[in-house]
C-alpha atoms as a PDB file:
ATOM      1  CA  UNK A   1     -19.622  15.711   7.850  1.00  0.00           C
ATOM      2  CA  UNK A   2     -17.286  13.118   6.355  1.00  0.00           C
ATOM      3  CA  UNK A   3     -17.908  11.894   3.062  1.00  0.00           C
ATOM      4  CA  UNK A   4     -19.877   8.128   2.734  1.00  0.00           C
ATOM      5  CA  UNK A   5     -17.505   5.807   1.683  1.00  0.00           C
ATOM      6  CA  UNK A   6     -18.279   3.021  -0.342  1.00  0.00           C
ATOM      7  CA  UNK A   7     -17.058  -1.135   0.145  1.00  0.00           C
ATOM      8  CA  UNK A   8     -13.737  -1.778  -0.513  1.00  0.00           C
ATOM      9  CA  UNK A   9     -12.747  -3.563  -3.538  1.00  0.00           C
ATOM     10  CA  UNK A  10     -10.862  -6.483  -2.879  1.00  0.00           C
ATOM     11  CA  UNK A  11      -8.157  -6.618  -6.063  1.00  0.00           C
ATOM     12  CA  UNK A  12      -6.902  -9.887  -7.396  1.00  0.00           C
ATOM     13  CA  UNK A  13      -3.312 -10.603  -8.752  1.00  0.00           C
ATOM     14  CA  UNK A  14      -5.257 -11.599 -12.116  1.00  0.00           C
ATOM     15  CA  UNK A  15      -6.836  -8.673 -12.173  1.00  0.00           C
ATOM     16  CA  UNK A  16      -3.330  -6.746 -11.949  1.00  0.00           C
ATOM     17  CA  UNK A  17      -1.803  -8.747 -14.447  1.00  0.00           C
ATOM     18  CA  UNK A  18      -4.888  -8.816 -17.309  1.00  0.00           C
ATOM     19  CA  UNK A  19      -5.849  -4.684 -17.240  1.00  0.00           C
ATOM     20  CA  UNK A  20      -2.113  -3.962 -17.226  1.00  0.00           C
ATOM     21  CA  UNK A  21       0.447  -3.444 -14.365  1.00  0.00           C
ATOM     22  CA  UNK A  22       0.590   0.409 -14.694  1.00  0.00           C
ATOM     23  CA  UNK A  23      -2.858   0.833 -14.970  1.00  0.00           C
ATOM     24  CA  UNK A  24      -4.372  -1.866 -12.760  1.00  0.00           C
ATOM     25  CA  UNK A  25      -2.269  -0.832  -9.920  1.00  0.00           C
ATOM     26  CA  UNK A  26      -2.452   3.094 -10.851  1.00  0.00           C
ATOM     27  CA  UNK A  27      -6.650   2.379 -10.718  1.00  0.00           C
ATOM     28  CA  UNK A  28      -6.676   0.085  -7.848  1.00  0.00           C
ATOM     29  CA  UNK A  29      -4.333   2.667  -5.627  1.00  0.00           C
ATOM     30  CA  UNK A  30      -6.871   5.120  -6.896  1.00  0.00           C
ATOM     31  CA  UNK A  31      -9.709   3.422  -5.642  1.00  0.00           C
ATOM     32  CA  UNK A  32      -8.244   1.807  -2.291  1.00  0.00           C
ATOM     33  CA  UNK A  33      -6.967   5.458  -1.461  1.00  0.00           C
ATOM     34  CA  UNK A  34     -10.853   7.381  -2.076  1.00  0.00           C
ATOM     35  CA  UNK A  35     -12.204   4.541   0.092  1.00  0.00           C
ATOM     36  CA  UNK A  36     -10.258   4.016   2.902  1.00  0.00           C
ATOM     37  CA  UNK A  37     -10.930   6.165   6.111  1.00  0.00           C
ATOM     38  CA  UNK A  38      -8.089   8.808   6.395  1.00  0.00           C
ATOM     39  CA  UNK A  39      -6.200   9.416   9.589  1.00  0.00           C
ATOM     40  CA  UNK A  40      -7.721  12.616  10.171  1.00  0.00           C
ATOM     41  CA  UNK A  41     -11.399  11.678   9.661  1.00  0.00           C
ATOM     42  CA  UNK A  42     -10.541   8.494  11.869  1.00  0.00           C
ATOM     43  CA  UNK A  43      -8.861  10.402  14.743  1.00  0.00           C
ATOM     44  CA  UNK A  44     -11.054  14.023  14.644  1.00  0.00           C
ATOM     45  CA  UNK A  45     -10.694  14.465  18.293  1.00  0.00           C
ATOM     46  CA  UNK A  46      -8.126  12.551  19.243  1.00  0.00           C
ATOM     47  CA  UNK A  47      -4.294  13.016  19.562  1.00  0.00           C
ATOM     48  CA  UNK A  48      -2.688  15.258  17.363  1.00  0.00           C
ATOM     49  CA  UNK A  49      -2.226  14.978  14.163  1.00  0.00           C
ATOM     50  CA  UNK A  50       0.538  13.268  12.793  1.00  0.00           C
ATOM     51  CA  UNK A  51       1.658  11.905  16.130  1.00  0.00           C
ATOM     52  CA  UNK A  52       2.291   8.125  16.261  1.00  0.00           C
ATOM     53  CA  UNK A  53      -0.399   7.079  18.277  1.00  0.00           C
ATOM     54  CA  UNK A  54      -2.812   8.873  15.770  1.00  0.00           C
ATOM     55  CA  UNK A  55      -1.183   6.895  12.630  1.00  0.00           C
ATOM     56  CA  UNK A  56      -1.400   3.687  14.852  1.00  0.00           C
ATOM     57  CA  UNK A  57      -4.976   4.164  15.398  1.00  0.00           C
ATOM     58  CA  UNK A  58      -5.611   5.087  11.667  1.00  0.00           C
ATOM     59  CA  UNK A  59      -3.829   1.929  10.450  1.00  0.00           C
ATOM     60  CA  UNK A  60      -5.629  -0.089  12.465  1.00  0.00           C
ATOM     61  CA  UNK A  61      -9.410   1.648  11.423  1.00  0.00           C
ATOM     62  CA  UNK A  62      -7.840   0.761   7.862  1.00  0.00           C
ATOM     63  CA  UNK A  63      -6.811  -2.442   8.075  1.00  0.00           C
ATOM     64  CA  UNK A  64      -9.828  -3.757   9.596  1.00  0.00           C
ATOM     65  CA  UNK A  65     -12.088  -2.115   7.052  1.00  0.00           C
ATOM     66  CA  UNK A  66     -10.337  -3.905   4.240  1.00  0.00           C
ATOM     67  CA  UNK A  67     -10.706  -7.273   6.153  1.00  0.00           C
ATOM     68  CA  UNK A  68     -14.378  -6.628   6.392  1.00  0.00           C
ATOM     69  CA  UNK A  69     -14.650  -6.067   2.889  1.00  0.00           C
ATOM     70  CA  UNK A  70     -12.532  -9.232   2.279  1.00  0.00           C
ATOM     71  CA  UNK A  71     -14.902 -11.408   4.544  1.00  0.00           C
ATOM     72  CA  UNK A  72     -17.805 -10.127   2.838  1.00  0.00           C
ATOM     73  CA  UNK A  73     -16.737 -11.649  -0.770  1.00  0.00           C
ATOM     74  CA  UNK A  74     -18.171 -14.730  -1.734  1.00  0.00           C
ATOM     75  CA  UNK A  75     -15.442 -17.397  -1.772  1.00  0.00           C
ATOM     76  CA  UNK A  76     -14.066 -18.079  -5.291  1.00  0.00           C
ATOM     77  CA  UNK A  77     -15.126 -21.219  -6.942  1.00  0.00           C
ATOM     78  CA  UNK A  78     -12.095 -23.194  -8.099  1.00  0.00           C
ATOM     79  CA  UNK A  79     -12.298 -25.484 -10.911  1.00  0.00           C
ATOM     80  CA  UNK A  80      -9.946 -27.968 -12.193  1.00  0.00           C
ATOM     81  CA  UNK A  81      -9.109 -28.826 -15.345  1.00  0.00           C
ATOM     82  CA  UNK A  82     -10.035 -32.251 -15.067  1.00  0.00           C
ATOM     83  CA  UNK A  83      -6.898 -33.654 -16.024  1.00  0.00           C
ATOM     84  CA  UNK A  84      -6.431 -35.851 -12.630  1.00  0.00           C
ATOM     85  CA  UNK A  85      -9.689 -37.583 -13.217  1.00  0.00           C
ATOM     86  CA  UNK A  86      -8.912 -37.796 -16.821  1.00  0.00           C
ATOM     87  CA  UNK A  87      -5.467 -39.899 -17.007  1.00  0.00           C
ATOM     88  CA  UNK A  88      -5.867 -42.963 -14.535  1.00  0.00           C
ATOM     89  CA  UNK A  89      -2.131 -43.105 -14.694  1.00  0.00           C
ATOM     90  CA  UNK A  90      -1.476 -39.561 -13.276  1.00  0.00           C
ATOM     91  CA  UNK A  91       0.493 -38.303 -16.085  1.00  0.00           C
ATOM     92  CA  UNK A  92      -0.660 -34.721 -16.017  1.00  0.00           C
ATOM     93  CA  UNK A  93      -0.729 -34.539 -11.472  1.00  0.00           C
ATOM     94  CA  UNK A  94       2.198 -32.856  -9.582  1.00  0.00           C
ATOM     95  CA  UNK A  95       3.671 -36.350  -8.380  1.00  0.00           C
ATOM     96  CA  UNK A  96       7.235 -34.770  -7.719  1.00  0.00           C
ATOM     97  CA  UNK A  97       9.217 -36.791  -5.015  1.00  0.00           C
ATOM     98  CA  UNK A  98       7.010 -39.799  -5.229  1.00  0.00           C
ATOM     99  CA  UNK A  99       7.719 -43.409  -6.158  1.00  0.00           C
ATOM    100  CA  UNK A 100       8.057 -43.474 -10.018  1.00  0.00           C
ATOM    101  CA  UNK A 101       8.722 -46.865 -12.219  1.00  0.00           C
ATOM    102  CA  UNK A 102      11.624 -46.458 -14.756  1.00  0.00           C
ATOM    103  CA  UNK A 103       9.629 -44.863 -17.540  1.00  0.00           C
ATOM    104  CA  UNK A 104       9.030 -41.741 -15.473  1.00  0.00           C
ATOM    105  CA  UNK A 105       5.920 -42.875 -14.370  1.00  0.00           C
ATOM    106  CA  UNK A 106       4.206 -42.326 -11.225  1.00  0.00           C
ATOM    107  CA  UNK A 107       2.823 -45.382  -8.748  1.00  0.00           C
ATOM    108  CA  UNK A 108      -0.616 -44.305  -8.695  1.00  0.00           C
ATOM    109  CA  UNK A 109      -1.320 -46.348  -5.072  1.00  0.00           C
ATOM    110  CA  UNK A 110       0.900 -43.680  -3.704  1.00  0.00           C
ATOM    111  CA  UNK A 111      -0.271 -40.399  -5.421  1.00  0.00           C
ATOM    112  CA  UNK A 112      -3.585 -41.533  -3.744  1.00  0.00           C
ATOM    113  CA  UNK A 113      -1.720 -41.329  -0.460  1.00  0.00           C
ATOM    114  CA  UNK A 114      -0.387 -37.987  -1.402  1.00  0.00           C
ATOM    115  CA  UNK A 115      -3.751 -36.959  -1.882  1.00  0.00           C
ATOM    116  CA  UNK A 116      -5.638 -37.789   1.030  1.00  0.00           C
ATOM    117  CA  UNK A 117      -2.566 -36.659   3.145  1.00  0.00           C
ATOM    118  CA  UNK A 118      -3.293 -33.615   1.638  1.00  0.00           C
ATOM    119  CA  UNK A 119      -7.011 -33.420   1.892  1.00  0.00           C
ATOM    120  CA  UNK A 120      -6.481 -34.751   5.886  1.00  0.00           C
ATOM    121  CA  UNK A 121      -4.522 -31.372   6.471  1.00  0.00           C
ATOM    122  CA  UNK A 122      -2.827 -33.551   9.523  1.00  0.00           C
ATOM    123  CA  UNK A 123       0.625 -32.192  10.325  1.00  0.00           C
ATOM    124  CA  UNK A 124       2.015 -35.609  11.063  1.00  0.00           C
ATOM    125  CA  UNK A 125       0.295 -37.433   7.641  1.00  0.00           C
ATOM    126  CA  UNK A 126       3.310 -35.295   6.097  1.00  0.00           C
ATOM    127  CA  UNK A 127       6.267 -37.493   7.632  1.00  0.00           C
ATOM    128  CA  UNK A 128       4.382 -40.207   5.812  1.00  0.00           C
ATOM    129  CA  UNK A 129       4.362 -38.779   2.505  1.00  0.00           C
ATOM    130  CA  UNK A 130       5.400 -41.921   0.378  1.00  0.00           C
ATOM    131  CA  UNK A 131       9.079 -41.323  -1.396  1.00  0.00           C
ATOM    132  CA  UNK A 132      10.947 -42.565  -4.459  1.00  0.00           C
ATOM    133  CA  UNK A 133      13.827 -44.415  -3.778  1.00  0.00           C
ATOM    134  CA  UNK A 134      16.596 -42.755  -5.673  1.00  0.00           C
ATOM    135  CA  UNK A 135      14.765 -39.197  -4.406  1.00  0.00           C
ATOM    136  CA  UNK A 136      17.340 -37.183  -2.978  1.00  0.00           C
ATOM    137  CA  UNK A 137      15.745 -33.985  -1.079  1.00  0.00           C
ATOM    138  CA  UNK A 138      12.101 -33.570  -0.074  1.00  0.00           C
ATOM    139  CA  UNK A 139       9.093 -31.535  -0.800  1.00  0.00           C
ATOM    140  CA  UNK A 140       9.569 -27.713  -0.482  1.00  0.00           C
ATOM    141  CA  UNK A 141       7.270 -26.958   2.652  1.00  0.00           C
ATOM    142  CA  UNK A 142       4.085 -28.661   0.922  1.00  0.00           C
ATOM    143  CA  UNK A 143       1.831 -27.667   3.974  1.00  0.00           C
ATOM    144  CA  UNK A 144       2.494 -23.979   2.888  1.00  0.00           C
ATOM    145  CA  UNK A 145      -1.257 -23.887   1.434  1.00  0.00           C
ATOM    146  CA  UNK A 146      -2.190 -23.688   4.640  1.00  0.00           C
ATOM    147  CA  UNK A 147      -0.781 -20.977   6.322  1.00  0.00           C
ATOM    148  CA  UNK A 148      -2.974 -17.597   6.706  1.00  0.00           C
ATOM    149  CA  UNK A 149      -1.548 -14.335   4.795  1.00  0.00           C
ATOM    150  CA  UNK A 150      -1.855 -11.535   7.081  1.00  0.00           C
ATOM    151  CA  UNK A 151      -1.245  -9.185   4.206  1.00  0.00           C
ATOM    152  CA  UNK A 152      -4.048  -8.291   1.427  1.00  0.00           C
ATOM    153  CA  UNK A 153      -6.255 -11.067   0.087  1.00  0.00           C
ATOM    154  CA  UNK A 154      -5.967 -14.492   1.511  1.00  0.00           C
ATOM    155  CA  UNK A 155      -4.373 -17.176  -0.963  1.00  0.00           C
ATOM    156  CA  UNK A 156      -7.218 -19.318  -1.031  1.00  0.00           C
ATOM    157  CA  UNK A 157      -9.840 -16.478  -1.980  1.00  0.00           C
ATOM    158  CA  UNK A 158      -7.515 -15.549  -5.016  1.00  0.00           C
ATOM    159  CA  UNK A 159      -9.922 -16.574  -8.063  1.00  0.00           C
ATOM    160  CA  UNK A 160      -7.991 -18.544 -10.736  1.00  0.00           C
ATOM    161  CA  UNK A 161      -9.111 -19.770 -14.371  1.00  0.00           C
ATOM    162  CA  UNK A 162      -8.235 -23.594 -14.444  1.00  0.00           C
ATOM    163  CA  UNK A 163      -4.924 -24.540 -16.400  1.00  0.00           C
ATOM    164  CA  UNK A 164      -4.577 -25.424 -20.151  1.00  0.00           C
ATOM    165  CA  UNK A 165      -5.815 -28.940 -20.115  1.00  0.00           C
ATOM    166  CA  UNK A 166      -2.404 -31.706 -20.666  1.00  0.00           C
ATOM    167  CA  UNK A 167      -3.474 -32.710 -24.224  1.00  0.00           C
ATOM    168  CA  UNK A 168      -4.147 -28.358 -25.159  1.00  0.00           C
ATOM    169  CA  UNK A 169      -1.984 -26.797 -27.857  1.00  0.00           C
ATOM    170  CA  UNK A 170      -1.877 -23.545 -25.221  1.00  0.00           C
ATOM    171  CA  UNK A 171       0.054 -26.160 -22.418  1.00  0.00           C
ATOM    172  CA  UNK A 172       2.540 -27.423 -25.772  1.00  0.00           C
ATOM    173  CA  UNK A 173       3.422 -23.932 -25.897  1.00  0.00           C
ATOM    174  CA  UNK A 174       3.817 -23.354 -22.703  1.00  0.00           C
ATOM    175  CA  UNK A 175       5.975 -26.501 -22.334  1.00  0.00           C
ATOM    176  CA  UNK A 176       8.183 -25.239 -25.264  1.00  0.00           C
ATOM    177  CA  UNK A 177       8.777 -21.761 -23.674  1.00  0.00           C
ATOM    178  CA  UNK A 178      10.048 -23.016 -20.408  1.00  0.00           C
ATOM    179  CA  UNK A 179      12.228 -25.776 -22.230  1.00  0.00           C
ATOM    180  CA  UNK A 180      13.519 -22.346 -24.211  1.00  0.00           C
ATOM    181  CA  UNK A 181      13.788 -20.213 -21.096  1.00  0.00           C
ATOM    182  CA  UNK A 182      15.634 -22.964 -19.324  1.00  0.00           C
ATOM    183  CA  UNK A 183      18.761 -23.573 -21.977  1.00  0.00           C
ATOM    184  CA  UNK A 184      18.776 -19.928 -22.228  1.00  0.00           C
ATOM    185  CA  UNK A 185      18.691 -18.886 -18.618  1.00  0.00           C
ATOM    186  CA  UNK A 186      22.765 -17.990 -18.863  1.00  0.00           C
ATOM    187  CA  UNK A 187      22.394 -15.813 -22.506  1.00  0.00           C
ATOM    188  CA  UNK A 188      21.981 -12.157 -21.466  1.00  0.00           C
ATOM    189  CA  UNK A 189      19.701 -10.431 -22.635  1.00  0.00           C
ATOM    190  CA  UNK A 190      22.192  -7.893 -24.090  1.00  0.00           C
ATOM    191  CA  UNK A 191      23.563 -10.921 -26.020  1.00  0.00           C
ATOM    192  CA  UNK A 192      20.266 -12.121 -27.484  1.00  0.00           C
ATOM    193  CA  UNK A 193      20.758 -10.336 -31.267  1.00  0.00           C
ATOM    194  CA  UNK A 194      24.001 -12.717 -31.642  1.00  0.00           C
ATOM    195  CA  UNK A 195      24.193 -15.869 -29.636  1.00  0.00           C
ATOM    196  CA  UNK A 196      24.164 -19.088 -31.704  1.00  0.00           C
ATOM    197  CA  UNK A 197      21.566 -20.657 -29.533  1.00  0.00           C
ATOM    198  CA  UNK A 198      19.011 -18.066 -29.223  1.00  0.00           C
ATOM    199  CA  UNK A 199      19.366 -17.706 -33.214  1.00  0.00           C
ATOM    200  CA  UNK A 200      18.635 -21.595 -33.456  1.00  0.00           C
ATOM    201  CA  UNK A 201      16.026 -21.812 -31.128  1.00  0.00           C
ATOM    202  CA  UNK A 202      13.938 -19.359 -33.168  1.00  0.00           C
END
């Protein structure tokens, strides 16, 4: 008789990233690995051990028993921060590529476009996408959302907190250490006790 095993526990990159890399992933293995059918319980009877028809047939019993544990989850509920209903103008919305007035600013007429292109999920809205006019390379594959991982938990059932709201002290600092990481992305590390602009940046 072959032990009971319990659901599957799907495990979230947050999850990963809050208990600890080490340890989330050493516990998660752990878990994934007492849970999952093993080859031999999966295949008692069938071709010999260790042959590749056997592991075939074990990846497969696998595989579908961590789908079935990933169907049965209750979709995540994703919140927003409220920072696109909050600022008519925009301000705080991805609006890369799109028509922008001289002070940076994005034409709110088509960021609604953008939207409901988006919302529409037609393939062909996407050629209609509305451009700025100096804008000199498009969007990076925007209808990438909508692909389907066949590997681990699907995208859109990844649970997220919302983002520091626009106006947040958390999203200032943020700000400042990608403004910091970005004019010292060419300082080595190595060189980090002793270059002049690391030193005046802290």
């Amino acid at each position: 008789m072959g032990q009971t095993s319990k659901p599957l526990k799907p495990v979230s990159r947050r999850f990963l990233l809050e208990t600890g890399a080490s340890i989330g992933f050493v516990a998660a293995t752990a878990d994934w690995a007492t849970t999952a059918p093993r080859p031999e319980a999966v295949n008692a009877g069938g071709p010999t051990s260790g042959s590749a028809s056997s592991r075939q047939s074990a990846v497969f019993q696998i595989r579908q028993a961590a789908a079935q544990a990933y169907l049965d989850e209750s979709p995540p509920v994703h919140t927003p921060n409220g920072d696109e209903t909050r600022y008519e103008d925009k301000r705080a919305s991805f609006s890369k590529t799109l028509p922008h007035n001289d002070d940076g600013e994005v034409d709110v007429d088509a960021f609604k476009v953008f939207v409901s292109i988006l919302g529409n999920v037609d393939a062909n809205g996407f050629e209609t996408i509305p451009r700025d006019r100096i804008d000199e390379v498009a969007l990076n594959d925007p209808q990438a959302t909508y692909a389907f991982d066949l590997v681990g938990l699907d995208s859109a059932a990844t649970a997220l907190d919302p983002p520091p709201t626009f106006s947040s002290a958390l999203m200032a600092s943020e700000m400042a250490e990608i403004y910091w990481l970005s004019l010292t992305r060419d300082v080595p590390f190595r060189h980090y006790e002793r270059d002049p602009l690391v030193s005046a940046l802290n």
